[in-house]
C-alpha atoms as a PDB file:
ATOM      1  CA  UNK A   1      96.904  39.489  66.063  1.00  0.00           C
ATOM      2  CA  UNK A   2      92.864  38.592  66.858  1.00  0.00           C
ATOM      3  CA  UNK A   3      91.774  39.527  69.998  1.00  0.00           C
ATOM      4  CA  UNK A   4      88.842  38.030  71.769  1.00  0.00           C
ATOM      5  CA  UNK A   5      86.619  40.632  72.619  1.00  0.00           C
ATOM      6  CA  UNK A   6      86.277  39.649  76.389  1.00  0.00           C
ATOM      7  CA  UNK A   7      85.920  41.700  79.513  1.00  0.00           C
ATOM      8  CA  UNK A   8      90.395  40.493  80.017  1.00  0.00           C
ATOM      9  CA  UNK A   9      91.020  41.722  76.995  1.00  0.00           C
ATOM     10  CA  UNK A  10      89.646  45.056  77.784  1.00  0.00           C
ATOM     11  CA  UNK A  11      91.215  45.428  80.754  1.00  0.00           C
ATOM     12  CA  UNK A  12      94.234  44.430  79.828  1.00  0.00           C
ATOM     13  CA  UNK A  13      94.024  46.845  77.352  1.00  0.00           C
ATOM     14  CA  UNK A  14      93.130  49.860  79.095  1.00  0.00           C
ATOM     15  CA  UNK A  15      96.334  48.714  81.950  1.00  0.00           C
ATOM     16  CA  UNK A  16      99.047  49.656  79.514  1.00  0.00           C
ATOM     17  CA  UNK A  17      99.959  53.487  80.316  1.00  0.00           C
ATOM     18  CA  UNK A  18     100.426  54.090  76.585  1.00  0.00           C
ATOM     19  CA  UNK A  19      97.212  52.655  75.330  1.00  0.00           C
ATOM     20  CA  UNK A  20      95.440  54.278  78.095  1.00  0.00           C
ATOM     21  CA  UNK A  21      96.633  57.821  77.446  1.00  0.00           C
ATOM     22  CA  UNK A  22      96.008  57.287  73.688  1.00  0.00           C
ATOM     23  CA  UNK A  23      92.208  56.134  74.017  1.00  0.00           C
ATOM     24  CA  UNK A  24      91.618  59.206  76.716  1.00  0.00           C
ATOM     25  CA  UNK A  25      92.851  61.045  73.778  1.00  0.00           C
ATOM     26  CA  UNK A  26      90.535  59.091  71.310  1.00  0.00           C
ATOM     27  CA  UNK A  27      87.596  58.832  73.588  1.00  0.00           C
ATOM     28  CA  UNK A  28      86.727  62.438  72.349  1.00  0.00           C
ATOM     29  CA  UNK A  29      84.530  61.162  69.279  1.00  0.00           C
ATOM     30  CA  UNK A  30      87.048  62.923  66.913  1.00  0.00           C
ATOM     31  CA  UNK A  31      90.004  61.345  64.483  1.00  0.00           C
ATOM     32  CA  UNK A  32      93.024  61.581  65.240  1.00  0.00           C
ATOM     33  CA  UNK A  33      96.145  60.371  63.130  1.00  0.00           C
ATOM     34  CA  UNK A  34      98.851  58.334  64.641  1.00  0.00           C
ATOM     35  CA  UNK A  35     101.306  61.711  63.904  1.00  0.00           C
ATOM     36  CA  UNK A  36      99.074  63.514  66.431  1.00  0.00           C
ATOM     37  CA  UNK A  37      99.361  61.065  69.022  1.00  0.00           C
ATOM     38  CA  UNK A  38     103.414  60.614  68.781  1.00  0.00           C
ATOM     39  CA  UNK A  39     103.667  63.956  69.542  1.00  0.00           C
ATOM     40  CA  UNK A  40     100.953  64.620  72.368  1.00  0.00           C
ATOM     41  CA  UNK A  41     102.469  60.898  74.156  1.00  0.00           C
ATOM     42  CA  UNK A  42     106.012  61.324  73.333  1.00  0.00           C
ATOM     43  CA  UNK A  43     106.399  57.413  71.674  1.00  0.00           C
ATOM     44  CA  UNK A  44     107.575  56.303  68.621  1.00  0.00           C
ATOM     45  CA  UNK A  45     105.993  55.520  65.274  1.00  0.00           C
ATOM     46  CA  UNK A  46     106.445  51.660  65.641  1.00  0.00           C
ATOM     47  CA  UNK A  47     104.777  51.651  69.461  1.00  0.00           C
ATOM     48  CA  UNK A  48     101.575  53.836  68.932  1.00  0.00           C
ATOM     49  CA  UNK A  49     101.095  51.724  66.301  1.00  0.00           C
ATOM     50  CA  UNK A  50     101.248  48.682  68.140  1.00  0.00           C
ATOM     51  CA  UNK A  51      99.558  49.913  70.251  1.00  0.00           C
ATOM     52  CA  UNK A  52      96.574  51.670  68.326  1.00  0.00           C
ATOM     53  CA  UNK A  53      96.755  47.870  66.678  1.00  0.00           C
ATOM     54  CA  UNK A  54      95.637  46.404  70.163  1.00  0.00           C
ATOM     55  CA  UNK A  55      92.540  48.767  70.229  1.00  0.00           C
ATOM     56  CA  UNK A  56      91.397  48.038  67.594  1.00  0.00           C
ATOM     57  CA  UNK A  57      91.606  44.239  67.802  1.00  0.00           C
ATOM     58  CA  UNK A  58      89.501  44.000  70.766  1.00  0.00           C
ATOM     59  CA  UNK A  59      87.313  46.487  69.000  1.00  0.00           C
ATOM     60  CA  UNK A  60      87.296  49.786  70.701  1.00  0.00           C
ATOM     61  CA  UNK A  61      88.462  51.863  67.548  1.00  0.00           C
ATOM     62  CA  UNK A  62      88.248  52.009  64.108  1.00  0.00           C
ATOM     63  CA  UNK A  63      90.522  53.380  61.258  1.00  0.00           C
ATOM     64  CA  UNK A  64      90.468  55.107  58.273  1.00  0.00           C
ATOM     65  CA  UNK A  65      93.323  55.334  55.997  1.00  0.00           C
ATOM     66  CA  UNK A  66      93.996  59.243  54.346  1.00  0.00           C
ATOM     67  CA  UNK A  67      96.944  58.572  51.940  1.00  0.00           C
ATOM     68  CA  UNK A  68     100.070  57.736  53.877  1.00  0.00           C
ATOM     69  CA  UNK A  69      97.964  58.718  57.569  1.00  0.00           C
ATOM     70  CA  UNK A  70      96.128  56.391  59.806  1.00  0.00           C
ATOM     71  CA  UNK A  71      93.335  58.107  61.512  1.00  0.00           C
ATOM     72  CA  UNK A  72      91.493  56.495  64.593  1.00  0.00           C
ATOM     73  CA  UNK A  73      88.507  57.384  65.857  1.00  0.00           C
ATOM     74  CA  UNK A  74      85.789  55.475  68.744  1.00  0.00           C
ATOM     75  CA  UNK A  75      84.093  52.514  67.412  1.00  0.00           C
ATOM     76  CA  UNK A  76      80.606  53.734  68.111  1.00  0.00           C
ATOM     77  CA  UNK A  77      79.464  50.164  68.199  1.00  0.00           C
ATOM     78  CA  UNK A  78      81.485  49.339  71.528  1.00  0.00           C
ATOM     79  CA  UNK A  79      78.825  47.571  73.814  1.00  0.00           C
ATOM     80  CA  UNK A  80      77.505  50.158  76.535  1.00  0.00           C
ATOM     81  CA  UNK A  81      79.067  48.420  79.293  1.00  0.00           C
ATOM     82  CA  UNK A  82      82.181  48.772  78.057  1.00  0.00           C
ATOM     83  CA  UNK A  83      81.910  52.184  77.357  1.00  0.00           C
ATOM     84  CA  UNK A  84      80.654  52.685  81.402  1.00  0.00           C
ATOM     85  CA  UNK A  85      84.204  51.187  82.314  1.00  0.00           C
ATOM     86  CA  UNK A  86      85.845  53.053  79.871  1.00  0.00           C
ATOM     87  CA  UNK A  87      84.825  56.463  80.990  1.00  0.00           C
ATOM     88  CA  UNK A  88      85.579  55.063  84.617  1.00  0.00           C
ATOM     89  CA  UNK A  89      89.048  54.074  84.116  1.00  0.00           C
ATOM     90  CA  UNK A  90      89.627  57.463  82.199  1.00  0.00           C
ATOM     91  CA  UNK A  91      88.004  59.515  84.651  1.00  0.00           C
ATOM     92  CA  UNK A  92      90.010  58.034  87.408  1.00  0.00           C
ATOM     93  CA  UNK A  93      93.294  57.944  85.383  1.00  0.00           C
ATOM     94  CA  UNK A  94      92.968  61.762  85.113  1.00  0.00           C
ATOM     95  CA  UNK A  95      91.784  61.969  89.039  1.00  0.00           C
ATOM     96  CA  UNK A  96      95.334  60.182  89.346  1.00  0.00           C
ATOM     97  CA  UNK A  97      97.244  62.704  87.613  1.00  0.00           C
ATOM     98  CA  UNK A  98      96.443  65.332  89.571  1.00  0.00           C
ATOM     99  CA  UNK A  99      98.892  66.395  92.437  1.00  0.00           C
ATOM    100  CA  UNK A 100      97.696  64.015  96.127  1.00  0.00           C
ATOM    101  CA  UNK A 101      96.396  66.597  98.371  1.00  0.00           C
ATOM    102  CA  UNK A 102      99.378  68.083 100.263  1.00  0.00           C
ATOM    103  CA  UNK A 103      98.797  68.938 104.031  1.00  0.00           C
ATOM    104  CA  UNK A 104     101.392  70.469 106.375  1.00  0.00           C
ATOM    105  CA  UNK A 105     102.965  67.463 108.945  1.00  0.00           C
ATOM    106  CA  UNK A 106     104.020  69.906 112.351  1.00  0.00           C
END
């Protein structure tokens, strides 16, 4: 399935939950097999797949095939610009996930 490699298709992307938890995990510069990130998101086989699938259509990771394992890594060609909303929408994904700041109503 050929993506476009548009400013939509990057956001669209990155507005899927699943995909977004997987490329914060990705982001780090290291491989990591689609075993690893079953286990760390909780989904099956069949959807990180999928979804690892998407990312790398519009071109934000690359894979490596190790025998029967799929390893993904950052596509260190992805344009800087892309990168710069990238780290945003991770930084403020984790910002999200923190507990809202809880003050006492009287």
């Amino acid at each position: 399935m050929p993506y476009r490699l548009t400013l939509v298709n990057l956001l669209a992307a990155l507005s899927e939950p699943t995909r977004l938890s997987a490329l914060g995990i990705i982001w780090d510069g290291d491989e990591h097999c689609v075993c690893e990130l079953m286990a760390r998101l909780g989904v099956s086989q069949s959807r990180m797949s999928r979804h690892m699938a998407r990312l790398k259509a519009i071109g934000l990771l690359t894979d490596r095939r190790d025998a029967q394992w799929v390893r993904y890594r950052r596509n260190p060609d992805v344009p800087a610009a892309w990168v710069a909303i990238i780290d945003t929408v991770l930084a403020a994904a984790a910002a999200d996930m923190r507990p809202p700041f809880q003050t006492k109503v009287a």
